[in-house]
Protein backbone atom coordinates (compact mmCIF):
# COMPACT_ATOMS: atom_id res chain seq x y z
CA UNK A 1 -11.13 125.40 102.31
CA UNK A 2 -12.77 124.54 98.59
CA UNK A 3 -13.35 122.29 96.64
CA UNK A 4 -13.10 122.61 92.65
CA UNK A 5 -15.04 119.72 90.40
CA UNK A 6 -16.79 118.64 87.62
CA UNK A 7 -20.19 117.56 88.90
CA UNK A 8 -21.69 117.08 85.95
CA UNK A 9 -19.05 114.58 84.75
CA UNK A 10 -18.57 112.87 88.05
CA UNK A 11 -22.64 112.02 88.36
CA UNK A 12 -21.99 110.66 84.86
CA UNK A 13 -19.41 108.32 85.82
CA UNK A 14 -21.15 106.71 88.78
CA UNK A 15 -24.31 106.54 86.95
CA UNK A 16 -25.99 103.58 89.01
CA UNK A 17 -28.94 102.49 90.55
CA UNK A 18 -29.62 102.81 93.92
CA UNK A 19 -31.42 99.66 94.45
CA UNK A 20 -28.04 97.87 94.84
CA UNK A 21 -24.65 98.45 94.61
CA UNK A 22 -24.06 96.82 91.36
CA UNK A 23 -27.60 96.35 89.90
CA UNK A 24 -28.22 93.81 87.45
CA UNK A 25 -30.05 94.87 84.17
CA UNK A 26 -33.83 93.57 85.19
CA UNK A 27 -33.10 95.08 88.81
CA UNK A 28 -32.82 98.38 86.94
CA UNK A 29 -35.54 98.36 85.39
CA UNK A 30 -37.73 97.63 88.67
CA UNK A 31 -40.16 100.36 90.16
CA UNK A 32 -38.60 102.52 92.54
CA UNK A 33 -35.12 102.65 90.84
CA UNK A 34 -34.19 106.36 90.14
CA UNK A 35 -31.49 106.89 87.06
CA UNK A 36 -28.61 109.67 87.50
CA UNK A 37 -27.25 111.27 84.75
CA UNK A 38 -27.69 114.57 85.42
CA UNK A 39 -25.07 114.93 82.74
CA UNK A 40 -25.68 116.30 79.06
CA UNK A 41 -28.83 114.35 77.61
CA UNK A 42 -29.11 112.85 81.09
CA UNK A 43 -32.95 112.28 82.92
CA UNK A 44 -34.37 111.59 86.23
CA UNK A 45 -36.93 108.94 86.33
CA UNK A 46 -37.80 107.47 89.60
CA UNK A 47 -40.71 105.20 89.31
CA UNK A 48 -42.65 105.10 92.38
CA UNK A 49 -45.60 103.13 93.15
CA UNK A 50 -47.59 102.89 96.81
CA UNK A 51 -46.97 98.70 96.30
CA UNK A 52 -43.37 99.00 96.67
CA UNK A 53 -43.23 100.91 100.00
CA UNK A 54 -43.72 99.62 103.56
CA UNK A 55 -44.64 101.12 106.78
CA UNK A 56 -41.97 100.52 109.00
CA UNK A 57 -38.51 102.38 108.29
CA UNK A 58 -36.30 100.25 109.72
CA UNK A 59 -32.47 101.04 107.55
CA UNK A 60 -29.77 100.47 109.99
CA UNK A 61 -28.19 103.73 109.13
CA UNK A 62 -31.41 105.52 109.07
CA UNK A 63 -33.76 104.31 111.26
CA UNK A 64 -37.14 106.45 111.63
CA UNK A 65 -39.04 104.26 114.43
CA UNK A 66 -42.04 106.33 116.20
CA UNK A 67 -40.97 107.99 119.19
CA UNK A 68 -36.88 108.15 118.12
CA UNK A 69 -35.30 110.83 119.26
CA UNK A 70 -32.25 112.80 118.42
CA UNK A 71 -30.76 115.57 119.96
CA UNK A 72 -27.40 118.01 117.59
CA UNK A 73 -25.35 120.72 119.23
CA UNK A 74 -22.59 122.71 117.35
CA UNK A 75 -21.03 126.15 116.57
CA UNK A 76 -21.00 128.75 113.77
CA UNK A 77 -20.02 131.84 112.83
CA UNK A 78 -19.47 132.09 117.00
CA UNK A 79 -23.56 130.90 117.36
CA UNK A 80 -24.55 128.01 119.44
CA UNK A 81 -26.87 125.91 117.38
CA UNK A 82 -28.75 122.97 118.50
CA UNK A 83 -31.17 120.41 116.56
CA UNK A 84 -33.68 118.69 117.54
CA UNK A 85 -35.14 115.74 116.36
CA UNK A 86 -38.18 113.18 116.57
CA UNK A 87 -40.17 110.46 114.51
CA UNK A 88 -44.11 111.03 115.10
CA UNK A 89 -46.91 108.88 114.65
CA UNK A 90 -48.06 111.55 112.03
CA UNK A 91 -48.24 109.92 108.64
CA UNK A 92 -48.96 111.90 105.30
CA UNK A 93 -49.59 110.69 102.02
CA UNK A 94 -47.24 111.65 98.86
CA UNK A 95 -47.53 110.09 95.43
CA UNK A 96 -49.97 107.43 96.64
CA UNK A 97 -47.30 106.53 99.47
CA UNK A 98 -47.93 106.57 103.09
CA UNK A 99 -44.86 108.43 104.62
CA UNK A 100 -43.26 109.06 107.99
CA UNK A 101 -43.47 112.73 109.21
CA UNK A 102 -40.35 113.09 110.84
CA UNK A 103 -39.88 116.76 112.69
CA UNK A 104 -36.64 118.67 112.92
CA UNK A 105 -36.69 122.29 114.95
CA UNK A 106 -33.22 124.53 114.81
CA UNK A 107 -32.35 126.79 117.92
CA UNK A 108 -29.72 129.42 117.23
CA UNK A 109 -28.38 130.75 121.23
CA UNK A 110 -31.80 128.77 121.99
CA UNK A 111 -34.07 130.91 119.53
CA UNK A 112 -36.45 129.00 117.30
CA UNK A 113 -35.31 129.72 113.79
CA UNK A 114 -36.82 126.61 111.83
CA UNK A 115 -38.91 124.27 112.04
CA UNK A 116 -39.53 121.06 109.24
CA UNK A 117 -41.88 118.29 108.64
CA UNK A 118 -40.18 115.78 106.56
CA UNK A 119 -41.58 113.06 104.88
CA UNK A 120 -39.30 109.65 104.18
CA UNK A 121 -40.51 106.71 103.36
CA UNK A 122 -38.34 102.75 103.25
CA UNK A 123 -39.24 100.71 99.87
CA UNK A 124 -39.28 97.18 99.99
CA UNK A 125 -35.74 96.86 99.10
CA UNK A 126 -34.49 98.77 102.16
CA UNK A 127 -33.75 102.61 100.44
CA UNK A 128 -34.92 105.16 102.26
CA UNK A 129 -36.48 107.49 100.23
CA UNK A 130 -37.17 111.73 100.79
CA UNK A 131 -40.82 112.71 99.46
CA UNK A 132 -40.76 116.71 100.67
CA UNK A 133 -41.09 118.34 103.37
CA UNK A 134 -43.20 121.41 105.37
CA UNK A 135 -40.83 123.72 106.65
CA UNK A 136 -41.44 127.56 108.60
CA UNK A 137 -38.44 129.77 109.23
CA UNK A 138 -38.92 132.00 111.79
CA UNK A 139 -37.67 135.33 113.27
CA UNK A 140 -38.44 136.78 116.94
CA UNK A 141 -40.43 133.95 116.95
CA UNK A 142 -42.44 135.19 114.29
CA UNK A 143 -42.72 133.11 111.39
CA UNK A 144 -41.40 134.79 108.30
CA UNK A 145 -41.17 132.17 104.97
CA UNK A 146 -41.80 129.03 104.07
CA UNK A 147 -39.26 129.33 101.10
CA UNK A 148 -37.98 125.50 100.64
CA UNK A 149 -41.13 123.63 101.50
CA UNK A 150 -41.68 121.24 98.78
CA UNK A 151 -43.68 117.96 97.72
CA UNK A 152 -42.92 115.09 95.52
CA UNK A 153 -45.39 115.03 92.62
CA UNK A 154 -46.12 118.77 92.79
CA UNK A 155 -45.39 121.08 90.31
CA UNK A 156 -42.39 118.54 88.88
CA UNK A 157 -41.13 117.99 92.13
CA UNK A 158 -39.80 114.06 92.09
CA UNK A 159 -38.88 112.28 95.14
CA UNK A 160 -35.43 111.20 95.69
CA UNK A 161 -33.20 108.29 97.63
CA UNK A 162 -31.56 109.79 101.63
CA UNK A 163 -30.16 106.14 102.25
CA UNK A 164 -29.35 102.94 99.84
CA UNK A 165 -30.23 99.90 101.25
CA UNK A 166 -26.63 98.34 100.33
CA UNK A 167 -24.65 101.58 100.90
CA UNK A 168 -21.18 101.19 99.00
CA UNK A 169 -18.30 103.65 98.70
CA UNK A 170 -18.55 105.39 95.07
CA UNK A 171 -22.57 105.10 95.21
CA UNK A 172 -24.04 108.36 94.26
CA UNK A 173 -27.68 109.25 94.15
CA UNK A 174 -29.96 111.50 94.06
CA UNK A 175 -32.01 113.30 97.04
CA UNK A 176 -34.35 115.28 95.53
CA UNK A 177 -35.18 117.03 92.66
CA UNK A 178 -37.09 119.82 91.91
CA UNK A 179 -35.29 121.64 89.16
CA UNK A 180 -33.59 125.16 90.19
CA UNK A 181 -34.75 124.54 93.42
CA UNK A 182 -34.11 121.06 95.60
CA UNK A 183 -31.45 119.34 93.74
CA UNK A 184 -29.50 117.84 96.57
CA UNK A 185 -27.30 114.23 96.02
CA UNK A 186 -25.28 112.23 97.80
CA UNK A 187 -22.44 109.62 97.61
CA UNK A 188 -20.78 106.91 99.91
CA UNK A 189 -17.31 108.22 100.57
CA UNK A 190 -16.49 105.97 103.26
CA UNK A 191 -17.31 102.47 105.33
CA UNK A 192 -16.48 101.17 108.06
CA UNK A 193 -14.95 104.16 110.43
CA UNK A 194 -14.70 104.46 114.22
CA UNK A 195 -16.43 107.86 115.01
CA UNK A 196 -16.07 109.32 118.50
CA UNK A 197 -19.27 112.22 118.82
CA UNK A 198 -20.15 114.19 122.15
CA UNK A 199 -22.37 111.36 123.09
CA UNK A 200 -20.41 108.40 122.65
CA UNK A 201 -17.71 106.43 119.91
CA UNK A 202 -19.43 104.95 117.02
CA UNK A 203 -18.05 101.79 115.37
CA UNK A 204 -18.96 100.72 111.41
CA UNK A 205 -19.63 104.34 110.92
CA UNK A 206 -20.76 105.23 107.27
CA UNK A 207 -20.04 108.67 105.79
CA UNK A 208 -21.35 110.33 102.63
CA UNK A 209 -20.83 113.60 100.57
CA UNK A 210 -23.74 115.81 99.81
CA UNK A 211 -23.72 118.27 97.63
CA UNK A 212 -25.87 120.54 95.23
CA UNK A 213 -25.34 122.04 91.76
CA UNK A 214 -27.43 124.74 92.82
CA UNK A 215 -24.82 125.61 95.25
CA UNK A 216 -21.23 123.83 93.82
CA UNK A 217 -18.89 125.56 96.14
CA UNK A 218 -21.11 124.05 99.30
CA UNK A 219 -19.87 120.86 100.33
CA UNK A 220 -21.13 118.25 103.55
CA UNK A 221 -19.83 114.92 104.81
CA UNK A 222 -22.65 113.36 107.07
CA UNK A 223 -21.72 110.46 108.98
CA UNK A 224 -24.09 107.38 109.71
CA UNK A 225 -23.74 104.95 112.83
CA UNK A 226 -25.85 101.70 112.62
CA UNK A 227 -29.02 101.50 114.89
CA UNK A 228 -28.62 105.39 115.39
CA UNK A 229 -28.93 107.35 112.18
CA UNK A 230 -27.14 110.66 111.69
CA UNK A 231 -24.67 111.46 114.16
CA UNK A 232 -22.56 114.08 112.42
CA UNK A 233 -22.74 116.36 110.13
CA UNK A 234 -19.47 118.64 108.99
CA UNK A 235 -19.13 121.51 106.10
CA UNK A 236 -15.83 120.83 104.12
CA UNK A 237 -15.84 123.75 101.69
CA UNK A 238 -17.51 126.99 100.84
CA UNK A 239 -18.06 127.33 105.05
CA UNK A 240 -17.03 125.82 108.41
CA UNK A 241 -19.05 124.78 110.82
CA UNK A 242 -19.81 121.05 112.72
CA UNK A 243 -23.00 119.65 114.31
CA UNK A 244 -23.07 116.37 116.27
CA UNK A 245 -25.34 114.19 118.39
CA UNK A 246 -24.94 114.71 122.27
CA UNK A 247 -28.37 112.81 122.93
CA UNK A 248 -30.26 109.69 121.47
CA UNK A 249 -33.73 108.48 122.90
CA UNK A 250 -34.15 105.31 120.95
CA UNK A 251 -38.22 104.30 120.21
CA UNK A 252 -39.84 102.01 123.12
């Protein structure tokens, strides 16, 4: 299956502000509201500042709580693969901002073949925001690279938006951005879905497209449920393959 689009021109049609689904003009121009227009003459400009974040992340759809736990099984290319999940009580400080280490290891027929530190942090308007990440790839259990490891205010690296407070179908945003290499974005494709997983149906489910110019034939649809986070995650074009959650330890 592909997929053939513009990207450029459809990133310049949404052009909106995460901060809300229809932002007014002075809630544009507030700190921590990123502009896309990746588009010709188009900039990215998030303005963050340490006052606008809080601790806690706490966004229904993504909800990073110390001691979380999530558990993701799937298939590809005729490998088992399984994810696995938690929220620490590591913190690390990007930009000024105190962030949420949040650790992800992939097992490939139950070999250790990554493993990432991420670092998210919730403003005070409920986006969830992606300042970098730590991440080892390893072989024989050796570690070989550390090849997409990136941080937010580091040689033009700029911090981007992994869930909108007011998620809306047709908002598109930004990820990341580090130019050439982490240019990942997102947009609400749907609301409101029943979503049956290994682990259990999901009502009020929210689903988004992610995609990269880096990569334009590579498309994802992630899916959302409230009070769990992430509980699929499905390649529509330019490969195959499906992970889902089969286990959730919620924080105590």
């Amino acid at each position: 299956m592909t997929v053939s689009r513009d990207w450029s021109t459809r990133l310049k049609r949404s052009k909106i502000s995460v901060a809300a689904a229809a932002p007014s003009a002075a809630a544009a121009a507030t700190p921590a509201t990123p502009v896309i227009d990746p588009g010709d003459g188009g900039d990215y400009r998030p303005d963050v500042e340490a006052t606008d974040f809080v601790k806690a992340i706490d966004n229904p759809y993504l909800p990073f709580v110390e001691g979380a736990e999530w558990v993701y099984e799937g298939e590809a290319h005729g490998e088992r693969e399984r994810i696995d999940v938690v929220v620490t009580a590591q913190r690390r400080q990007v930009m000024g901002v105190s962030a949420t280490v949040v650790v992800d290891r992939a097992f490939v027929n139950d070999e250790l073949v990554e493993e990432t530190a991420d670092w998210y942090a919730q403003d005070v308007d409920g986006n969830v925001w992606y300042l970098g990440e730590d991440t080892v790839e390893y072989e024989g259990g050796e570690a070989v690279s550390t090849d997409g490891s990136w941080e937010a205010g580091v040689d033009g690296a700029l911090p981007g938006i992994v869930m909108p407070a007011q998620p809306e179908v047709g908002l598109a945003y930004r990820q990341e951005f580090l130019a050439g290499e982490a240019e990942d974005m997102g947009e609400v494709i749907r609301t409101g879905e029943r979503l049956a997983t290994g682990m259990d149906t999901f009502a009020d489910v929210l689903t988004t497209e992610d995609w990269t110019p880096l990569e334009p034939d590579v498309v994802e649809e992630k899916s959302y449920a409230p009070g769990v986070g992430l509980i699929r995650e499905t390649k529509v074009a330019g490969d195959e393959s499906v992970v889902e959650l089969i286990e959730y330890t919620p924080p105590e």
